[in-house]
Protein backbone atom coordinates (compact mmCIF):
# COMPACT_ATOMS: atom_id res chain seq x y z
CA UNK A 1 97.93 110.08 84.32
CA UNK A 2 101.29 108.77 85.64
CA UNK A 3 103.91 111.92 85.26
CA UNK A 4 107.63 111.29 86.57
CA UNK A 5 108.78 113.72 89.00
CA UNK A 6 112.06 115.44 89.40
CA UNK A 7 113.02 113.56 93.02
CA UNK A 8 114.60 117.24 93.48
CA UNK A 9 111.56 119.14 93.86
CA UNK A 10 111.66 117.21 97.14
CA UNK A 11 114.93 116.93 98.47
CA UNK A 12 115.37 113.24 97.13
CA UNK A 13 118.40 111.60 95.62
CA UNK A 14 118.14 111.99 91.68
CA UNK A 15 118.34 107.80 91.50
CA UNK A 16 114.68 108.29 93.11
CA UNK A 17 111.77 107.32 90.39
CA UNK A 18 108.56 109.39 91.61
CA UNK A 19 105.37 109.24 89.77
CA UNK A 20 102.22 111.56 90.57
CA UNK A 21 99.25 108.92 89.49
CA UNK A 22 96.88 111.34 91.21
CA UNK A 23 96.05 114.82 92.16
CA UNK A 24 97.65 114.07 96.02
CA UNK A 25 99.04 110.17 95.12
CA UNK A 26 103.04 109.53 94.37
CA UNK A 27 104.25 106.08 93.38
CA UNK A 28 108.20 105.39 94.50
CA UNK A 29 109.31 102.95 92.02
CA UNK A 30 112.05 100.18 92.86
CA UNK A 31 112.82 97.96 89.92
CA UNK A 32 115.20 95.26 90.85
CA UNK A 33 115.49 91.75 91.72
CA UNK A 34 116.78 91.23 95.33
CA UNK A 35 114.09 91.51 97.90
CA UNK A 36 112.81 94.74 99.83
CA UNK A 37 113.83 94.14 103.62
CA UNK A 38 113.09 96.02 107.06
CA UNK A 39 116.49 98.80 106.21
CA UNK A 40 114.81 99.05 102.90
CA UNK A 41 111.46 99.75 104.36
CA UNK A 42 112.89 102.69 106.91
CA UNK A 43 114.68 104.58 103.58
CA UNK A 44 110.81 104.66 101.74
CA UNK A 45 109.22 105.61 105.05
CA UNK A 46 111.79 108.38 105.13
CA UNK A 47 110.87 109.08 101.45
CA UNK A 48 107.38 109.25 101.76
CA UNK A 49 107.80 111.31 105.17
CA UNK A 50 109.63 114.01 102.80
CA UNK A 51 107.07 114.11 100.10
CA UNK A 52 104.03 114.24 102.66
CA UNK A 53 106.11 117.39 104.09
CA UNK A 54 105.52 119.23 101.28
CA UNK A 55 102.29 118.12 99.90
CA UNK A 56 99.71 117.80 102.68
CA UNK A 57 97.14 115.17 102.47
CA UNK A 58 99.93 113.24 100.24
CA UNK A 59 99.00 109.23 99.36
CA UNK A 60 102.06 107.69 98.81
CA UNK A 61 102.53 103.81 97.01
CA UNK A 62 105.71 101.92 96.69
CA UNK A 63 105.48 99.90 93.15
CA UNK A 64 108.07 97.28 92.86
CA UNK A 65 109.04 94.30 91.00
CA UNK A 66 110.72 92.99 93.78
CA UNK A 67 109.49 90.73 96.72
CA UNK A 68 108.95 92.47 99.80
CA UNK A 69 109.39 90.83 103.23
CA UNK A 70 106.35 90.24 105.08
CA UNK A 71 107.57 91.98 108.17
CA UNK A 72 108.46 95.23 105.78
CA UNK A 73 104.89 95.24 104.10
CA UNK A 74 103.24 95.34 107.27
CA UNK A 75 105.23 97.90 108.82
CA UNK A 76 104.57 99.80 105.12
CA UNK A 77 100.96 99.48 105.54
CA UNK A 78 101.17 100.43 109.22
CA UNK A 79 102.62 103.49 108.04
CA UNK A 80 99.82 104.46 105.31
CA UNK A 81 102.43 103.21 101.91
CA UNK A 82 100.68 101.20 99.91
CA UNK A 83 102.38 98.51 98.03
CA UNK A 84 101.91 97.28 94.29
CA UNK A 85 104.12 94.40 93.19
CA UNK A 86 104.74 93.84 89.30
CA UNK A 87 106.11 90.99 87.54
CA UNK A 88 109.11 91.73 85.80
């Protein structure tokens, strides 16, 4: 059931990639190579902080095909964003 969203319908750059996978559950997508650090991990906080504005009860995911720094995926998961990593 993955449907892209317009990143508008929340306020979010148009680069953004949104999926709904769920009835309340959005996956920000990041394809790219270089790794997800601690500045990246503030701008998807701030991300999912917009979407859970507007939908309440909101589940948000990060899926990536990048590695993400072990200090960033804990703070992600202290923050309730889950993380999937792909391989490319």
């Amino acid at each position: 059931m993955n449907q892209t969203i317009d990143p508008k319908t929340f306020g979010l750059h148009p680069a953004t990639r949104i999926e709904k996978t769920g009835d309340t559950r959005y996956t920000l997508v990041i394809k790219r190579k270089s790794r997800l650090v601690m500045k990246d991990g503030h701008t998807l906080l701030s991300k999912a902080e917009r979407i859970r504005s507007q939908i309440d009860g909101a589940t948000i995911d990060v899926r990536t095909t990048a590695p993400v720094c072990s200090k960033t995926r804990a703070f992600l998961k202290e923050q309730g964003i889950g993380i999937i990593t792909e391989t490319p």
